[in-house]
Protein backbone atom coordinates (compact mmCIF):
# COMPACT_ATOMS: atom_id res chain seq x y z
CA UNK A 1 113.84 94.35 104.22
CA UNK A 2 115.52 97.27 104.56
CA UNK A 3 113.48 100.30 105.87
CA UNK A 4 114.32 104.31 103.50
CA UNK A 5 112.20 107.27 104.99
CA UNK A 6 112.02 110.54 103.18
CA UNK A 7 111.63 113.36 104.68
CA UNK A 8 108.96 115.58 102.70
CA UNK A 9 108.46 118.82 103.54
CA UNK A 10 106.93 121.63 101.40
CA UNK A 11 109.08 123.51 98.79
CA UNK A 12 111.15 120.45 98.72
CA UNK A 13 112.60 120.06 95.27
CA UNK A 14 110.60 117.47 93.18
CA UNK A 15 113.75 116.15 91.14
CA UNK A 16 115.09 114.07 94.93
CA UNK A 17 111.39 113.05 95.52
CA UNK A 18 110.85 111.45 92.33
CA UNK A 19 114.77 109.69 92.15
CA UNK A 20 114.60 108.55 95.55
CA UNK A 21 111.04 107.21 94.45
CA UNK A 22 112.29 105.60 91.44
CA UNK A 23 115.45 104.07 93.16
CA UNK A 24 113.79 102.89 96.51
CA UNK A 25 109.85 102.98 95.83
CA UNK A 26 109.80 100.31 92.90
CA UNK A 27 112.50 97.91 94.75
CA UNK A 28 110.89 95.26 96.51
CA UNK A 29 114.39 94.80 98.46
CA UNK A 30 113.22 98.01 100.20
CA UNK A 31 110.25 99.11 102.62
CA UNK A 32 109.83 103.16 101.20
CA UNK A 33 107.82 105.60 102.83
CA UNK A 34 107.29 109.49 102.31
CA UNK A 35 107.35 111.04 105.95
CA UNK A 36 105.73 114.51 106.96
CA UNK A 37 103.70 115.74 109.50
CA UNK A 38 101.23 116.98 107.03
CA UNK A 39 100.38 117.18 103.10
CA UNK A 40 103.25 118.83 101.29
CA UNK A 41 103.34 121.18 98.71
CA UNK A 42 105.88 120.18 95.98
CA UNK A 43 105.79 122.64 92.81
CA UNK A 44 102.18 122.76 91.74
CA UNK A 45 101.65 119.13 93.57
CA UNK A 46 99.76 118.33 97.08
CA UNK A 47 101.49 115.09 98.08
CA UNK A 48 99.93 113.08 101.04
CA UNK A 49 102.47 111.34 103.09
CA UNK A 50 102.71 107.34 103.77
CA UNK A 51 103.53 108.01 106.87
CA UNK A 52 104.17 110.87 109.85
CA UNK A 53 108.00 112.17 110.87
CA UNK A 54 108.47 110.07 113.61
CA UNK A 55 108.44 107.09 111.09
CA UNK A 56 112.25 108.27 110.43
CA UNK A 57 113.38 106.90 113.60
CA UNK A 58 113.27 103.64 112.58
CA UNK A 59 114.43 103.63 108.95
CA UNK A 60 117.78 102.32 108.43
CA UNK A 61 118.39 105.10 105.93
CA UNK A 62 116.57 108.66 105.86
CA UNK A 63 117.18 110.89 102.83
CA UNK A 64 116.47 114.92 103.49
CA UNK A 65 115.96 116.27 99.87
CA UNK A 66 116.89 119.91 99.79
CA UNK A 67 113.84 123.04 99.02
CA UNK A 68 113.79 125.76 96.30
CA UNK A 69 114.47 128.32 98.99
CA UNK A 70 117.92 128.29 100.64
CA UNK A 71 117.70 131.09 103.22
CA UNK A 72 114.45 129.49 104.27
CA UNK A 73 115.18 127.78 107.96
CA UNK A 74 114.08 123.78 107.84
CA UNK A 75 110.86 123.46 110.02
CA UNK A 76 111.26 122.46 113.58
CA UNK A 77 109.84 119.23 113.32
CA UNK A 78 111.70 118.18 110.64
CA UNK A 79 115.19 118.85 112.52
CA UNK A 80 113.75 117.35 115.51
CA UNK A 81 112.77 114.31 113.56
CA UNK A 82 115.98 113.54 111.79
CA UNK A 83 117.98 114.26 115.11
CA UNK A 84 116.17 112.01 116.40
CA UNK A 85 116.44 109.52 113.60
């Protein structure tokens, strides 16, 4: 089975969470997880992740959806997750 981590962080656009979701979460070909270090604010939604960052390490694919806020920096833990990844 083929491992897909998300990376969720908050302001993260909703629109990538719920497509990768759709496309990866409701295939049993693939083992899906939602990755963040902490619950994540998404709109007016408190998501609770499957899983913690370091989970992206061993995905075999890791999506990074983009935020609302472009001049916003990505958190530290995030980039050191997916450079790790």
């Amino acid at each position: 089975m083929h491992a897909v981590a998300l990376a969720a962080t908050d302001g993260m656009l909703s629109f990538e969470l719920t497509i990768a979701t759709e496309v990866f979460g409701e295939n049993p070909r693939y083992d899906f997880a939602v990755c963040g270090s902490e619950p994540v604010r998404v709109g007016r939604f408190l998501l609770e992740p499957d899983a913690g960052l370091d989970r992206l390490a061993s995905a075999g694919t890791v999506l990074v959806p983009g935020w609302a806020d472009v001049d916003a920096p990505p958190p530290a833990d995030l980039v050191d997750a997916v450079r790790a990844a």
